[in-house]
N, C-alpha and C. Protein backbone atom coordinates (compact mmCIF):
# COMPACT_ATOMS: atom_id res chain seq x y z
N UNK A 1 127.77 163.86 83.18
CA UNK A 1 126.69 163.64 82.24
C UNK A 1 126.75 164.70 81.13
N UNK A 2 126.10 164.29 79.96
CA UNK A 2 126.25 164.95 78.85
C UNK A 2 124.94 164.93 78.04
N UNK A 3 124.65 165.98 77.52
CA UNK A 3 123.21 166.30 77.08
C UNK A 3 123.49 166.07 75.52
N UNK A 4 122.38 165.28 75.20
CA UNK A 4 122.59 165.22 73.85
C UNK A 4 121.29 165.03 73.05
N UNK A 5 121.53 166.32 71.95
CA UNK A 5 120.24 166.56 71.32
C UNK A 5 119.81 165.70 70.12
N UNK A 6 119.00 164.63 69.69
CA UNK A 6 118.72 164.41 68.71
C UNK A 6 117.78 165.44 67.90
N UNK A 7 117.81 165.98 67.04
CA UNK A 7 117.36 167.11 66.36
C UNK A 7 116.42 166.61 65.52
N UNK A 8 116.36 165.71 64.43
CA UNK A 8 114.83 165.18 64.21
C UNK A 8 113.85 165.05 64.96
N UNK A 9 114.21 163.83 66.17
CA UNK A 9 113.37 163.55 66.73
C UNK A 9 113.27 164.69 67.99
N UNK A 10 113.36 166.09 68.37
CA UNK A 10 113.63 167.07 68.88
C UNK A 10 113.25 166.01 70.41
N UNK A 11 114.23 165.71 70.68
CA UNK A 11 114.44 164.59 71.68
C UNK A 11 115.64 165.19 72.23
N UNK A 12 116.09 165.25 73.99
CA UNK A 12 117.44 165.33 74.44
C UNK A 12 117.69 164.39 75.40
N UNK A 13 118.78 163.90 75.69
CA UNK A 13 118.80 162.62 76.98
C UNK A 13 120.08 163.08 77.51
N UNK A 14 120.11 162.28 78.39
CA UNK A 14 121.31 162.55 79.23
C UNK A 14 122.11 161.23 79.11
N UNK A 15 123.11 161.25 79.38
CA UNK A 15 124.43 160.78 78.73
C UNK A 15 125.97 160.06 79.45
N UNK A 16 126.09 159.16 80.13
CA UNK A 16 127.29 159.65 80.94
C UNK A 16 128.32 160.07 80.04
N UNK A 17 129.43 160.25 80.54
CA UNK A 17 130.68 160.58 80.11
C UNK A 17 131.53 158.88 79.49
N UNK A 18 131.63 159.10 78.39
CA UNK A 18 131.96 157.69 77.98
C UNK A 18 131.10 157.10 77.22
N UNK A 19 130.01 157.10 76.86
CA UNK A 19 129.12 156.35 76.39
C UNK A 19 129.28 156.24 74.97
N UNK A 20 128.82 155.10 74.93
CA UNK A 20 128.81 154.81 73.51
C UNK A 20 127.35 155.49 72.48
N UNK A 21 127.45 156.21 71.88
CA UNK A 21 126.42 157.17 71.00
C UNK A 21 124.79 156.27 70.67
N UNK A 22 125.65 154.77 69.66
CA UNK A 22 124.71 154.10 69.08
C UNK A 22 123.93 153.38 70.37
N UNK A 23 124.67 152.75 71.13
CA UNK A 23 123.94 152.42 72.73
C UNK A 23 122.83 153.20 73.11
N UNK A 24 123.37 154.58 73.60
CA UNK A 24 122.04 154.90 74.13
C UNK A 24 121.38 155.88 73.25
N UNK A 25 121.75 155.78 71.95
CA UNK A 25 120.34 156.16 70.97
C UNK A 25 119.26 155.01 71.41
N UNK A 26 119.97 153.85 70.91
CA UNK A 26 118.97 152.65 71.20
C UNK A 26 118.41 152.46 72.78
N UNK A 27 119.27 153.10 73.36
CA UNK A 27 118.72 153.14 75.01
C UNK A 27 117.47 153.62 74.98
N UNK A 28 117.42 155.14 74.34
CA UNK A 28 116.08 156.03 74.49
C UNK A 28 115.00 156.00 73.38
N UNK A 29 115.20 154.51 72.53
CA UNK A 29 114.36 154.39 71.60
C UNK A 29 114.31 155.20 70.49
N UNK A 30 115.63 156.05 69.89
CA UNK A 30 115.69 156.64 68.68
C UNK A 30 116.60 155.68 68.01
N UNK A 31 115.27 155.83 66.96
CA UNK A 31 115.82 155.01 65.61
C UNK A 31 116.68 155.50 64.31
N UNK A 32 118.25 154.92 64.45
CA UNK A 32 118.79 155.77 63.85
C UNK A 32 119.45 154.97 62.43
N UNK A 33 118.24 154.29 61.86
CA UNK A 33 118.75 153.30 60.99
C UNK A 33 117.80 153.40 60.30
N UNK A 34 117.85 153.40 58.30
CA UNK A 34 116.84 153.44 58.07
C UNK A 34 116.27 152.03 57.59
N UNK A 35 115.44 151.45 57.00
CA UNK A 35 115.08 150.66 56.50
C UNK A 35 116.05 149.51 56.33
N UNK A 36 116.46 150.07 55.23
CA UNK A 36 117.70 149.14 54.79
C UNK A 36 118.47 148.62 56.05
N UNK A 37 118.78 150.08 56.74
CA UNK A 37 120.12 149.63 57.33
C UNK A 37 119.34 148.53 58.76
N UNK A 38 118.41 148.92 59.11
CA UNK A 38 117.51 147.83 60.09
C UNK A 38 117.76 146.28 59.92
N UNK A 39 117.74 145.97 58.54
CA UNK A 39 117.74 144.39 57.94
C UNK A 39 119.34 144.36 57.97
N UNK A 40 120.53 144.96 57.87
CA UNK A 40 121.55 144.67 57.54
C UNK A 40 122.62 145.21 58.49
N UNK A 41 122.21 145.73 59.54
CA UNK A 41 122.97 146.48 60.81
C UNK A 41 124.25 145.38 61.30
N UNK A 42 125.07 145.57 61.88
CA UNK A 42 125.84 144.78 61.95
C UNK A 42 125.91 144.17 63.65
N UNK A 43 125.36 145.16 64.45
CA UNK A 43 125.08 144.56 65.63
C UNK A 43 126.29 146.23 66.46
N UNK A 44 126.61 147.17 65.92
CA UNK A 44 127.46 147.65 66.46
C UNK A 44 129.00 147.70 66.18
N UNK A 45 129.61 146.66 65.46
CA UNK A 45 130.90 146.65 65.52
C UNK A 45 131.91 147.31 64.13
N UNK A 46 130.87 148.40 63.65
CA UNK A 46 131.73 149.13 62.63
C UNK A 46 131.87 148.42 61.25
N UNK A 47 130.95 147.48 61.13
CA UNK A 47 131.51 146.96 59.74
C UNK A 47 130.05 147.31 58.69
N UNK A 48 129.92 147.68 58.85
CA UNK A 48 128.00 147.67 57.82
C UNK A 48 128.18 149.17 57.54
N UNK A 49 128.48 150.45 58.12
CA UNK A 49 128.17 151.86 58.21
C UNK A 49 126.18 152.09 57.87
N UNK A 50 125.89 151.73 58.82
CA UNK A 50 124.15 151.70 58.60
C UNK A 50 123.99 152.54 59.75
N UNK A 51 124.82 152.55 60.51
CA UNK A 51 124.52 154.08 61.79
C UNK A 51 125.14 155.44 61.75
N UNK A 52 125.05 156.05 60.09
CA UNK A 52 125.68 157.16 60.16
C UNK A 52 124.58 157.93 60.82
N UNK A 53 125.65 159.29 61.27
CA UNK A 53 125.06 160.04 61.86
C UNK A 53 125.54 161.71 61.58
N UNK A 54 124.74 162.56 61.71
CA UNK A 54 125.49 163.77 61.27
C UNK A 54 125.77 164.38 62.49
N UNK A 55 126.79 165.08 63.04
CA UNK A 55 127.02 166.00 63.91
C UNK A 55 126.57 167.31 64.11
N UNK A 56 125.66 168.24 64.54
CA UNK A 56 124.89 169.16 63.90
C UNK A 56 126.31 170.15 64.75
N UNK A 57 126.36 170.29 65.84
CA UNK A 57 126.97 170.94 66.96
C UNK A 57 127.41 169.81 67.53
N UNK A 58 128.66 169.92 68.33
CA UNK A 58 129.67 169.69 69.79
C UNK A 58 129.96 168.86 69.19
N UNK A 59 130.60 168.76 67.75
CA UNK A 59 131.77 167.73 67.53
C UNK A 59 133.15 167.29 67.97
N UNK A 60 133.93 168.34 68.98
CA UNK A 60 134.97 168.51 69.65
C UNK A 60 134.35 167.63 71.07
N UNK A 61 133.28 167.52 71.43
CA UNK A 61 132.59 166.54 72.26
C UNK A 61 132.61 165.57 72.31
N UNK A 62 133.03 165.02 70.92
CA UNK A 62 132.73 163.39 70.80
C UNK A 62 134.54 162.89 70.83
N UNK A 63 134.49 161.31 70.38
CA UNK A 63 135.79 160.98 69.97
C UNK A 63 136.16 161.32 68.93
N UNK A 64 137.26 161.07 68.07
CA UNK A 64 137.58 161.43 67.12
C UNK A 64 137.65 159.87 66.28
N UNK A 65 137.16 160.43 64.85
CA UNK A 65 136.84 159.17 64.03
C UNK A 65 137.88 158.39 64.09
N UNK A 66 137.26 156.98 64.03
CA UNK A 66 138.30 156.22 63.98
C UNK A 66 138.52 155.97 62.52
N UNK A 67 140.27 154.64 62.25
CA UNK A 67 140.40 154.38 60.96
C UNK A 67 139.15 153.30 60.51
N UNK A 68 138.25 153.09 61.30
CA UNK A 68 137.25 152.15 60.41
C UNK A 68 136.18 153.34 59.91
N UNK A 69 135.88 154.36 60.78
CA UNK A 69 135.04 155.74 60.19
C UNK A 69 135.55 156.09 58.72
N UNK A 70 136.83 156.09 59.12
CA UNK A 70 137.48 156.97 57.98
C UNK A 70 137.67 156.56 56.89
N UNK A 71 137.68 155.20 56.59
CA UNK A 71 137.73 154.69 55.51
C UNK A 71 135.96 154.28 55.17
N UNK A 72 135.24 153.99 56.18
CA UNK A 72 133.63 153.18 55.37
C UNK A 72 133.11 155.34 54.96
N UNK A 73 133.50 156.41 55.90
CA UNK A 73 132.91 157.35 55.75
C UNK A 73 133.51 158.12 54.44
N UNK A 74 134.71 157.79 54.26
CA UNK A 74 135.14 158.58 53.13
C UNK A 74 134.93 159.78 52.17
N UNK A 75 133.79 159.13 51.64
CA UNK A 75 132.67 160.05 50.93
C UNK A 75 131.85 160.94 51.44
N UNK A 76 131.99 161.14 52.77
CA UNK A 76 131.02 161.85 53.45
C UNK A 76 131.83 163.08 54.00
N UNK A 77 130.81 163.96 54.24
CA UNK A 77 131.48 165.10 54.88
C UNK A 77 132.33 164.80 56.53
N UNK A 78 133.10 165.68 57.15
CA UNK A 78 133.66 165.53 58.37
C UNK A 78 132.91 165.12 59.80
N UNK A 79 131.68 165.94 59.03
CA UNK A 79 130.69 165.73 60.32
C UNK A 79 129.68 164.23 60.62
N UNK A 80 129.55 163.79 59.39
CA UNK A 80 129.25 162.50 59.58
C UNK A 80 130.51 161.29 60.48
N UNK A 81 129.49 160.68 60.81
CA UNK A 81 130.35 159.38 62.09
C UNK A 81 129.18 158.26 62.28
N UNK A 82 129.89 157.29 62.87
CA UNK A 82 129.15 156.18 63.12
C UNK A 82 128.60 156.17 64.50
N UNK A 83 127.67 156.09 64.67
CA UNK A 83 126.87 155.67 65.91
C UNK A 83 127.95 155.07 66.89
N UNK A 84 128.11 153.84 65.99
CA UNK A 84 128.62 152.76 66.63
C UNK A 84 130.40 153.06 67.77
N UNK A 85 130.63 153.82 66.56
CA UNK A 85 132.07 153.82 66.88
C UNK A 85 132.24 155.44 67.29
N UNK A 86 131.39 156.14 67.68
CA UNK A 86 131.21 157.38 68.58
C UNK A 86 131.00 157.44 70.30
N UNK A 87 132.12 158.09 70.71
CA UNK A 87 131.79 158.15 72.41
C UNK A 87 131.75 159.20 73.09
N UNK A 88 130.90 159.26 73.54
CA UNK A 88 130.42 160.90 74.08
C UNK A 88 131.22 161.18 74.88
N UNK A 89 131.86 163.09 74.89
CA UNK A 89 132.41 163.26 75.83
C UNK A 89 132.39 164.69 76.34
N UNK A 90 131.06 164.73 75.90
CA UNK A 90 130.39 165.90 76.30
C UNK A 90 129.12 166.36 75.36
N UNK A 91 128.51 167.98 75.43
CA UNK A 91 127.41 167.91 74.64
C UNK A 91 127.20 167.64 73.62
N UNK A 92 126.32 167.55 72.50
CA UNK A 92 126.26 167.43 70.91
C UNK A 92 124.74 167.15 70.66
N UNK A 93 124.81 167.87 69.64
CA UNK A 93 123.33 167.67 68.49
C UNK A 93 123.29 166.55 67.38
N UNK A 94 122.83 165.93 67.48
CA UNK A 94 123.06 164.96 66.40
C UNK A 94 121.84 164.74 65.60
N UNK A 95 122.14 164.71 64.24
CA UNK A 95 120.93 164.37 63.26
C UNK A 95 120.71 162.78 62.63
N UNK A 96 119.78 162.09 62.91
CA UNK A 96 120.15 160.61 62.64
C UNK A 96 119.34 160.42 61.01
N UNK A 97 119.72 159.81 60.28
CA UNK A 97 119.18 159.36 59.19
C UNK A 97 119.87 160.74 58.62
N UNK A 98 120.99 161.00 58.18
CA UNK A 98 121.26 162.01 57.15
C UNK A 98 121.21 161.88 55.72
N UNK A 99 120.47 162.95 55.42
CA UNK A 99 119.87 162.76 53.45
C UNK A 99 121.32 162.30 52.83
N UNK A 100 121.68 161.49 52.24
CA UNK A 100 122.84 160.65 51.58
C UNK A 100 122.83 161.62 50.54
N UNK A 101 122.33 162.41 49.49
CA UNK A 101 122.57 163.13 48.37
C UNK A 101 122.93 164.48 48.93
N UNK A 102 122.59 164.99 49.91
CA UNK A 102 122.89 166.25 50.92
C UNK A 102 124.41 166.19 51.83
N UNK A 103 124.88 164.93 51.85
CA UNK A 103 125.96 164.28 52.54
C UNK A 103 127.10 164.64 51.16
N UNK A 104 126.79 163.98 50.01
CA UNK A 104 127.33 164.01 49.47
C UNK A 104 128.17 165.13 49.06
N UNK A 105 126.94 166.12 48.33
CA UNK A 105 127.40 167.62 48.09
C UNK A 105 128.20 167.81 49.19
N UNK A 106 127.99 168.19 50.96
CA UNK A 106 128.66 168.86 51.46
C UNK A 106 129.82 168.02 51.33
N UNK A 107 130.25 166.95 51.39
CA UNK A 107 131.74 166.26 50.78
C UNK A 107 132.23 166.76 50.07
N UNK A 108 131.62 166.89 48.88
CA UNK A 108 132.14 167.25 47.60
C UNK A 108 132.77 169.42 47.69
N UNK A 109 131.97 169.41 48.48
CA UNK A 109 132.33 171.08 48.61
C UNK A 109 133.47 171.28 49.48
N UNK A 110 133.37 170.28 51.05
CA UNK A 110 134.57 170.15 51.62
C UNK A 110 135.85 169.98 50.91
N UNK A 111 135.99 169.02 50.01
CA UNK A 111 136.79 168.38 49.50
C UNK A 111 137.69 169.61 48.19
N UNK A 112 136.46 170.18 47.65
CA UNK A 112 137.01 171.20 46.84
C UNK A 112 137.54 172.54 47.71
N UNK A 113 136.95 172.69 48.89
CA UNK A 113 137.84 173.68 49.79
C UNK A 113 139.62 173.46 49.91
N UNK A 114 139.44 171.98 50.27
CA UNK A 114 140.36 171.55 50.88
C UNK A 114 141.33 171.57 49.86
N UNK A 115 141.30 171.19 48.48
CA UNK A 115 142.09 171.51 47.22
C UNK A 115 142.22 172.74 47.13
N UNK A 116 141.54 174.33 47.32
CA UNK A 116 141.65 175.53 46.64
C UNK A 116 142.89 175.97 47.66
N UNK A 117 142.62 175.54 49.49
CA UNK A 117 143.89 175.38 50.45
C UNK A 117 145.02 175.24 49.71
N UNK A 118 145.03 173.93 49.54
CA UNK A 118 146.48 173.58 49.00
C UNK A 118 146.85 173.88 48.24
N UNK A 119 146.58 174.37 46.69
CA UNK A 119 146.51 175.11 46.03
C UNK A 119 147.10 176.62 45.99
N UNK A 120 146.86 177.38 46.52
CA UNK A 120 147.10 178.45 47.63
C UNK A 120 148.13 178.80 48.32
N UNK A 121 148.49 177.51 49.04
CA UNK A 121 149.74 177.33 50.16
C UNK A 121 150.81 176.88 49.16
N UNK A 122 150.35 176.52 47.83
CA UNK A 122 151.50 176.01 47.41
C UNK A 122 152.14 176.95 46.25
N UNK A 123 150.96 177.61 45.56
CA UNK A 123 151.30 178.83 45.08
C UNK A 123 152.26 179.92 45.51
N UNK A 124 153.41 180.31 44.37
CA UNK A 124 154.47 181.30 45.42
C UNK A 124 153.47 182.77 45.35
N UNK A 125 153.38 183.04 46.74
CA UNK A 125 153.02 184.66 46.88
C UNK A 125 153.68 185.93 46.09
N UNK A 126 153.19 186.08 45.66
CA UNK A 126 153.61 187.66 44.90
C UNK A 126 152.87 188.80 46.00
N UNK A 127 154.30 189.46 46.03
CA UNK A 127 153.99 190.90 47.27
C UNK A 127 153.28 191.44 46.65
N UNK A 128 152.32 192.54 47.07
CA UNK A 128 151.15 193.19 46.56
C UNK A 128 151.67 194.71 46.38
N UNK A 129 151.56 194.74 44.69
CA UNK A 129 151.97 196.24 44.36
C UNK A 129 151.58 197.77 45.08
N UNK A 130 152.15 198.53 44.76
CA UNK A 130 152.21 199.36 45.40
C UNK A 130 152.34 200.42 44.24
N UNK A 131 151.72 201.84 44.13
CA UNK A 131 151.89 202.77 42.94
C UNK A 131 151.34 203.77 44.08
N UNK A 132 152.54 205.14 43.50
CA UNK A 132 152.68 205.85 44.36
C UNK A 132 152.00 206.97 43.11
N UNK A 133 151.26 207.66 43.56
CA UNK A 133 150.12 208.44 42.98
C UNK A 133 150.78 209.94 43.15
């Protein structure tokens, strides 16, 4: 079993090993859809992205995104994932309904990390002078 914190709703449940995320959100009655995504949910099978979710802590816990995450999540930071297509495999905090303009930025900041990296690595090193006083 695996403990898992919803952090809005300062809610924790227990979990088996394996479980599907969006399942037993809906198991324990947290609603992790907002409005919109309520009328247009897809039933679970990864095609709508109306069950994002943010990872607050124990992302090494879960599965690892799949290629349907990775392409509907794109725009989003690393820590966002789908309900749907998340399987617990151990603890984690999860934040449901993540602010979409707050998602964004941290993308956008990831993304410029991830360029200043490469950038960097690709730049030739110059040895660091030395003056003898």
């Amino acid at each position: 079993m695996a403990l898992i914190k919803f952090v809005k709703e300062n809610k924790e449940i227990d979990a088996a090993l394996g479980s599907n995320l969006r399942f037993k959100a809906q198991e324990n009655n947290i609603d992790i859809y907002t409005f919109v995504g309520k009328l247009t949910q897809c039933g679970g099978y990864g095609q709508c992205g109306t069950c994002v979710v943010d990872i607050v802590s124990g992302a090494e816990n879960l599965s690892p995104r799949t290629a349907v995450e990775e392409k509907m999540l794109r725009k989003r930071p690393s820590s966002c994932r789908l309900a749907c297509q998340t399987i617990i495999q151990g603890p984690a905090s999860i934040e449901t309904k993540p602010d979409k303009k707050a998602s964004f930025k941290k993308a956008k900041a990831e993304a410029m990390a991830k360029q200043v990296a490469r950038e960097s690595d690709a730049s030739p090193h110059k040895p660091a002078s030395t003056s003898a006083e």
